[in-house]
Every structure is written in structure tokens, then in C-alpha cells.
PDB file of N, CA and C in Angstrom:
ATOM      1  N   UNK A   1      54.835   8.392  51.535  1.00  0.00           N
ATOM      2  CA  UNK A   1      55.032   9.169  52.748  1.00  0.00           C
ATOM      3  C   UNK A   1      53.889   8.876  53.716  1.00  0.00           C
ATOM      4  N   UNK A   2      54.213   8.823  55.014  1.00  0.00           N
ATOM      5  CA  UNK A   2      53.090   8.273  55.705  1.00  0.00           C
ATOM      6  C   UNK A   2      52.093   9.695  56.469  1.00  0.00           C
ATOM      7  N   UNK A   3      51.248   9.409  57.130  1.00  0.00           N
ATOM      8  CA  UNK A   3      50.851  10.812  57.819  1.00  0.00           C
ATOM      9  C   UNK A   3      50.793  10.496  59.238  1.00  0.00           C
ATOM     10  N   UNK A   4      50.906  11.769  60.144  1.00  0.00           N
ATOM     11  CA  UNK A   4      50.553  11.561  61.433  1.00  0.00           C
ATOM     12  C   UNK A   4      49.972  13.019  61.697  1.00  0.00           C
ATOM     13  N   UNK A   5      49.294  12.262  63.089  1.00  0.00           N
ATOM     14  CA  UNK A   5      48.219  13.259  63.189  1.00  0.00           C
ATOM     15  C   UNK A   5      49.004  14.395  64.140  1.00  0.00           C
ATOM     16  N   UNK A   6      48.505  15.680  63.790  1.00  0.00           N
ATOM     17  CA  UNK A   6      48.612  17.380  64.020  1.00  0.00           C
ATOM     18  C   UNK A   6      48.582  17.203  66.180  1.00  0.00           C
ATOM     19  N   UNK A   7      47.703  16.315  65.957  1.00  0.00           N
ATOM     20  CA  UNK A   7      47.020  16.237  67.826  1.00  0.00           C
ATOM     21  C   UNK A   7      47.709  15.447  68.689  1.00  0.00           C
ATOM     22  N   UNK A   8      47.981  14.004  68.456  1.00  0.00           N
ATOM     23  CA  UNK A   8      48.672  13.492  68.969  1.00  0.00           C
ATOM     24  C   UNK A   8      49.897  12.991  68.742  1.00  0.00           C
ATOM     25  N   UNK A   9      50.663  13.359  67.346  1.00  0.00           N
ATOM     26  CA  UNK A   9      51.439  12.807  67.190  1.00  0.00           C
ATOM     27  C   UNK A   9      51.484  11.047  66.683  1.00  0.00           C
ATOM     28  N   UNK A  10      50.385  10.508  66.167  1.00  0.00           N
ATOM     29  CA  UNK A  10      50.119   9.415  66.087  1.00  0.00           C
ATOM     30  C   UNK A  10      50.204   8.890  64.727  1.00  0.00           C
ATOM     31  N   UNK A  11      51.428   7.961  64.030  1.00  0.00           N
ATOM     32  CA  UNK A  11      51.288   7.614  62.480  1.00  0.00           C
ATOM     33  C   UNK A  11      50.116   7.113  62.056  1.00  0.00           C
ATOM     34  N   UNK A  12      49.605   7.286  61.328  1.00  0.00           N
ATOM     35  CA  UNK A  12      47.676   7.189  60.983  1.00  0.00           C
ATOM     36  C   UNK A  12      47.770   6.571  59.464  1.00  0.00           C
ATOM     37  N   UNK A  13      46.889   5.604  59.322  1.00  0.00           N
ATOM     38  CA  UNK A  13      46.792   5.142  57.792  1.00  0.00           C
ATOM     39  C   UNK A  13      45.257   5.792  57.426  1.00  0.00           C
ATOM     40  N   UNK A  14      44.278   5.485  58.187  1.00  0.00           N
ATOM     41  CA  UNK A  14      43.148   6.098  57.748  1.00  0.00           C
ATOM     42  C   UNK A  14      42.977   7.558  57.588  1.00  0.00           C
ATOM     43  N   UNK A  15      41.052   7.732  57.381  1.00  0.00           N
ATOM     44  CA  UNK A  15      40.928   8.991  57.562  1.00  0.00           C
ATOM     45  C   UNK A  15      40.870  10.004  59.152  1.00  0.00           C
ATOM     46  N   UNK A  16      40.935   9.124  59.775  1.00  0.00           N
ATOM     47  CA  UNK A  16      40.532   9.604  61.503  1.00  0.00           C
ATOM     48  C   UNK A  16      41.488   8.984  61.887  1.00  0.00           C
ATOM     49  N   UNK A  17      41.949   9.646  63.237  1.00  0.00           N
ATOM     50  CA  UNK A  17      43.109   9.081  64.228  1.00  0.00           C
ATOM     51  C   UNK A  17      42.230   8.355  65.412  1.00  0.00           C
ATOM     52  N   UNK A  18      42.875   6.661  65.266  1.00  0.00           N
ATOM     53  CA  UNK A  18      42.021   6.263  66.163  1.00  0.00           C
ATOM     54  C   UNK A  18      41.949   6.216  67.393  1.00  0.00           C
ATOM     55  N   UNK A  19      43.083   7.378  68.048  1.00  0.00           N
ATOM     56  CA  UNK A  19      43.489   7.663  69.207  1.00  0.00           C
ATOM     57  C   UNK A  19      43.025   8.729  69.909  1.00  0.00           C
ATOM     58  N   UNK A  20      42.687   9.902  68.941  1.00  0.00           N
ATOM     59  CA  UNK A  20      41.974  11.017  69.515  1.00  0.00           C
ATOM     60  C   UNK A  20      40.723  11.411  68.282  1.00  0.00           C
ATOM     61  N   UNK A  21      40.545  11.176  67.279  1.00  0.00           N
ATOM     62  CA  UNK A  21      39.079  10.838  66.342  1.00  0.00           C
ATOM     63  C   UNK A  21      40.221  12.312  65.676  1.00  0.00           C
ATOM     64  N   UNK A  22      41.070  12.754  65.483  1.00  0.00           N
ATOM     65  CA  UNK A  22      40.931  13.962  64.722  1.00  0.00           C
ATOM     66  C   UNK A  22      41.471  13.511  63.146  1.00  0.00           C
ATOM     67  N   UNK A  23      41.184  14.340  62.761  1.00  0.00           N
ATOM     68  CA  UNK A  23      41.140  14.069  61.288  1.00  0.00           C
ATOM     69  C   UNK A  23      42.252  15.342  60.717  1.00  0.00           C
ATOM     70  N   UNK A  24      42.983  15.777  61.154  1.00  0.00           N
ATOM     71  CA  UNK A  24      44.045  16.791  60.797  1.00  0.00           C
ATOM     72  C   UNK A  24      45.239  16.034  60.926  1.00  0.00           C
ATOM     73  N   UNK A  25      45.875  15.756  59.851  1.00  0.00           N
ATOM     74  CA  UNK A  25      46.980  15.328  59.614  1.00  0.00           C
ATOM     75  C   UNK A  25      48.409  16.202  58.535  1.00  0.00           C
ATOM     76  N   UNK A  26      49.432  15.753  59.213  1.00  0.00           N
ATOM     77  CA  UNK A  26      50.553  15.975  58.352  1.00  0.00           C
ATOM     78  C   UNK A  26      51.460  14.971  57.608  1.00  0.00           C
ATOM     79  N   UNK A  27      52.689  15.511  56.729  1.00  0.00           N
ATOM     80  CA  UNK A  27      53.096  14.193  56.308  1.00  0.00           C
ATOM     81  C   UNK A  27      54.543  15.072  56.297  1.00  0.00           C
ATOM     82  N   UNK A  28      55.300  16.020  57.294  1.00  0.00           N
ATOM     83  CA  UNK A  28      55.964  16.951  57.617  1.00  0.00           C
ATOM     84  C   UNK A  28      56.375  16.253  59.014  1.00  0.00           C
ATOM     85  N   UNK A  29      57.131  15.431  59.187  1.00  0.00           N
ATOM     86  CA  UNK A  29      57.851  14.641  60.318  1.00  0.00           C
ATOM     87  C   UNK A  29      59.038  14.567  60.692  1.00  0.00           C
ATOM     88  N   UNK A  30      59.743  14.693  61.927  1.00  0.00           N
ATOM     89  CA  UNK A  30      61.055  14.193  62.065  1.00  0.00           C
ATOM     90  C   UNK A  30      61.240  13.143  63.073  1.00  0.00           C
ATOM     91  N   UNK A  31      61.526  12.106  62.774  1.00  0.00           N
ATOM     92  CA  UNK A  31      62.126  11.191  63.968  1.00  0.00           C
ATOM     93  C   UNK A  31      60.861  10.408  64.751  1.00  0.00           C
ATOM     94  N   UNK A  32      61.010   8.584  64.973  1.00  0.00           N
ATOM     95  CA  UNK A  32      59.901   8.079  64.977  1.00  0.00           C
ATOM     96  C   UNK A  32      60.538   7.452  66.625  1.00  0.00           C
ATOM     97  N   UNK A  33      59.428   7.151  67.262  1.00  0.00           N
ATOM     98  CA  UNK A  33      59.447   6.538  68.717  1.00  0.00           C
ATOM     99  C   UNK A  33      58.025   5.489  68.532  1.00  0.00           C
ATOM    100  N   UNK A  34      58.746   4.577  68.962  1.00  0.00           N
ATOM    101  CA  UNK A  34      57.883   3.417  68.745  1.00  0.00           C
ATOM    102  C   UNK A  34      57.402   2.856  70.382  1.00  0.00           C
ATOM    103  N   UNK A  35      56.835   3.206  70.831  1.00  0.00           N
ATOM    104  CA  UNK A  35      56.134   2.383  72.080  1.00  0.00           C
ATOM    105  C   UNK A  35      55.584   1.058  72.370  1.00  0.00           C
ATOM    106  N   UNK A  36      56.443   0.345  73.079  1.00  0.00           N
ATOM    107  CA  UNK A  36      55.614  -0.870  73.263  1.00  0.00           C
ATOM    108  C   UNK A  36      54.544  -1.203  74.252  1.00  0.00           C
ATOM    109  N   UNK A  37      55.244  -0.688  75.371  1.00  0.00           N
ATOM    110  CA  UNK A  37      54.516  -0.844  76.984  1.00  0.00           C
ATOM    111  C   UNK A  37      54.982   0.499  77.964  1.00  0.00           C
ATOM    112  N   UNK A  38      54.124   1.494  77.400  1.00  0.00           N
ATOM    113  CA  UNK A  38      53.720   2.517  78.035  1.00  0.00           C
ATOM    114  C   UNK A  38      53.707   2.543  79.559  1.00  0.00           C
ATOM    115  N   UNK A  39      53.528   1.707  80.369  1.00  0.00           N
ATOM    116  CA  UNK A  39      53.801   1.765  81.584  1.00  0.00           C
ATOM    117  C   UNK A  39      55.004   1.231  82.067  1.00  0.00           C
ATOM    118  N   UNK A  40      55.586   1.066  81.469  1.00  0.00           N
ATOM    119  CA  UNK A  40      57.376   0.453  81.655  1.00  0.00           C
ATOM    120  C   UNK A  40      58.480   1.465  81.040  1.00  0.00           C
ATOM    121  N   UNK A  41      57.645   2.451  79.541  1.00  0.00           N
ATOM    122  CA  UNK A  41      58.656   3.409  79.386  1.00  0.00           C
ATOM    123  C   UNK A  41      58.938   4.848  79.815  1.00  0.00           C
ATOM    124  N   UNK A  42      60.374   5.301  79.962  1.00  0.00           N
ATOM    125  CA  UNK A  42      60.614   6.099  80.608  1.00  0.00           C
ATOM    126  C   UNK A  42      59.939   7.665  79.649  1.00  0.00           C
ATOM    127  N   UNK A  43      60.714   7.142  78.758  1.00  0.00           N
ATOM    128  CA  UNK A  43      60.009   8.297  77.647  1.00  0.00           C
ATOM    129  C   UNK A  43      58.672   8.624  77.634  1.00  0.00           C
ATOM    130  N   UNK A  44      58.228   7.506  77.304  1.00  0.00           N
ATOM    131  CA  UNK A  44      56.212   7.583  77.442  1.00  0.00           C
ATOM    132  C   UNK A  44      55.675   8.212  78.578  1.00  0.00           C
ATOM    133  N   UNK A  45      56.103   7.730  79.559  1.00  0.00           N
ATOM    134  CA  UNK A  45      55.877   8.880  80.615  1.00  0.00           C
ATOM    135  C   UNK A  45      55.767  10.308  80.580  1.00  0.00           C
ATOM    136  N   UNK A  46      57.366  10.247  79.927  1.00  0.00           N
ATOM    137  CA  UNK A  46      57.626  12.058  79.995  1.00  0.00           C
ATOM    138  C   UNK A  46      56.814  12.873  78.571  1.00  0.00           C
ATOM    139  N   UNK A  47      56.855  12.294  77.757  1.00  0.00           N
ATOM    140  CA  UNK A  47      55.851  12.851  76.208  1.00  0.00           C
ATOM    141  C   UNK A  47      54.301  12.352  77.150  1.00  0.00           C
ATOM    142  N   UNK A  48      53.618  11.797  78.063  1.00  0.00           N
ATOM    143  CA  UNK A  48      52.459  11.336  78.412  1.00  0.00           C
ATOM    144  C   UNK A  48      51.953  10.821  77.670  1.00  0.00           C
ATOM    145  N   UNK A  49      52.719   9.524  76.739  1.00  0.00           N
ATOM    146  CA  UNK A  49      51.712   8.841  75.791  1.00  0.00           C
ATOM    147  C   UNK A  49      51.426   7.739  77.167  1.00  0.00           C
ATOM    148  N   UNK A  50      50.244   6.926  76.884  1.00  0.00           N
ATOM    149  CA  UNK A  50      49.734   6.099  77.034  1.00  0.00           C
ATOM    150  C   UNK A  50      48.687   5.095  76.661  1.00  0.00           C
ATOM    151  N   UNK A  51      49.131   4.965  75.476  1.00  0.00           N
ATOM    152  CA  UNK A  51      48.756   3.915  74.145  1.00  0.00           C
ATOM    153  C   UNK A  51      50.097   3.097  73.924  1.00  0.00           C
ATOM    154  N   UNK A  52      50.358   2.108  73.429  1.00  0.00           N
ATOM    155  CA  UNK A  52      51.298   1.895  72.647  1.00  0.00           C
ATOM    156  C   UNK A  52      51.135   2.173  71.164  1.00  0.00           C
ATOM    157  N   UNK A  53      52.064   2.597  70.330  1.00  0.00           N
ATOM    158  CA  UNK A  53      52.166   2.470  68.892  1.00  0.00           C
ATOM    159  C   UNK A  53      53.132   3.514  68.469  1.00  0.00           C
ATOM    160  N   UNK A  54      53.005   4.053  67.291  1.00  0.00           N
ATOM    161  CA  UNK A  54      54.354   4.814  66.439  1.00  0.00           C
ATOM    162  C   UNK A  54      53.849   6.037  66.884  1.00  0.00           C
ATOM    163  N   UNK A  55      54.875   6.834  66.925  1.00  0.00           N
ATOM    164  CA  UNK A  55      54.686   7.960  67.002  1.00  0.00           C
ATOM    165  C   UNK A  55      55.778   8.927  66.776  1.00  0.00           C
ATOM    166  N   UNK A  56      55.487  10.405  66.071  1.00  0.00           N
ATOM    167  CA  UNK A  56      56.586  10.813  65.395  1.00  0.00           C
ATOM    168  C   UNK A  56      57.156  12.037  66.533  1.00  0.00           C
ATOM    169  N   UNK A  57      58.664  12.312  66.867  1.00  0.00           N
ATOM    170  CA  UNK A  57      59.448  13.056  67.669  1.00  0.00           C
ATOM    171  C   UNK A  57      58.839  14.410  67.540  1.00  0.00           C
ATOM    172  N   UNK A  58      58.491  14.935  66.312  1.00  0.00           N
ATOM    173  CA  UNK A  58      58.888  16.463  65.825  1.00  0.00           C
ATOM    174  C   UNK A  58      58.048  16.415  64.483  1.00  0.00           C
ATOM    175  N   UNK A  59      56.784  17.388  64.759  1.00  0.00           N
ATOM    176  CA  UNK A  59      55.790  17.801  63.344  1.00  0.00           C
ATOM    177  C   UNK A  59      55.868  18.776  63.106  1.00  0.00           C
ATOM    178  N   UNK A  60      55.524  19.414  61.727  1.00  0.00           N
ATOM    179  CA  UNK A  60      55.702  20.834  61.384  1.00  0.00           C
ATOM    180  C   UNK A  60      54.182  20.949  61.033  1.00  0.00           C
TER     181      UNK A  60
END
């Protein structure tokens, strides 16, 4: 099962998220959005990611 982080929503292999440094994670997910180019997607916009990478729809 993989984890993502509580803060940003970000699938995380380590101990820290290397997107916002937090270290609170879940492994309680629904539904994955994969970003490539954040300034071209419509979605990314509207969630305000601006990174590319995985990221999960819905955490508990």
C-alpha cells in the first residue's frame, strides 16, 4: 500500500514529503491524478497543484 501525505495530497515513498517537508502521512486513499504539466492542466489549476507528480483525489 503506498502512502500520501495528510498536507498535500502527494504519493510519498520516503520519510518526509518532498513537496511540503511534512512527515504526516496516510495509506487511506481514493482515486489517483497524475500531473504532468501543471501549467497546461485544467484540473491542476483548480486543486492549485503546481508541481507535477501523483497525487491522490480523496484522503481519509
Amino acid at each position: 500500500m503506498r502512502k500520501v501525505c495528510r498536507k498535500c495530497k502527494l504519493f510519498v515513498t520516503g520519510d518526509k514529503c518532498p513537496l511540503c517537508q511534512s512527515d504526516e502521512f496516510t495509506d487511506n486513499w481514493q482515486g489517483r491524478l497524475n500531473i504532468l504539466d501543471s501549467s497546461k492542466s485544467e484540473i491542476a489549476k483548480k486543486l492549485k497543484i503546481n508541481i507535477k507528480g501523483e497525487y491522490a483525489i480523496k484522503i481519509r
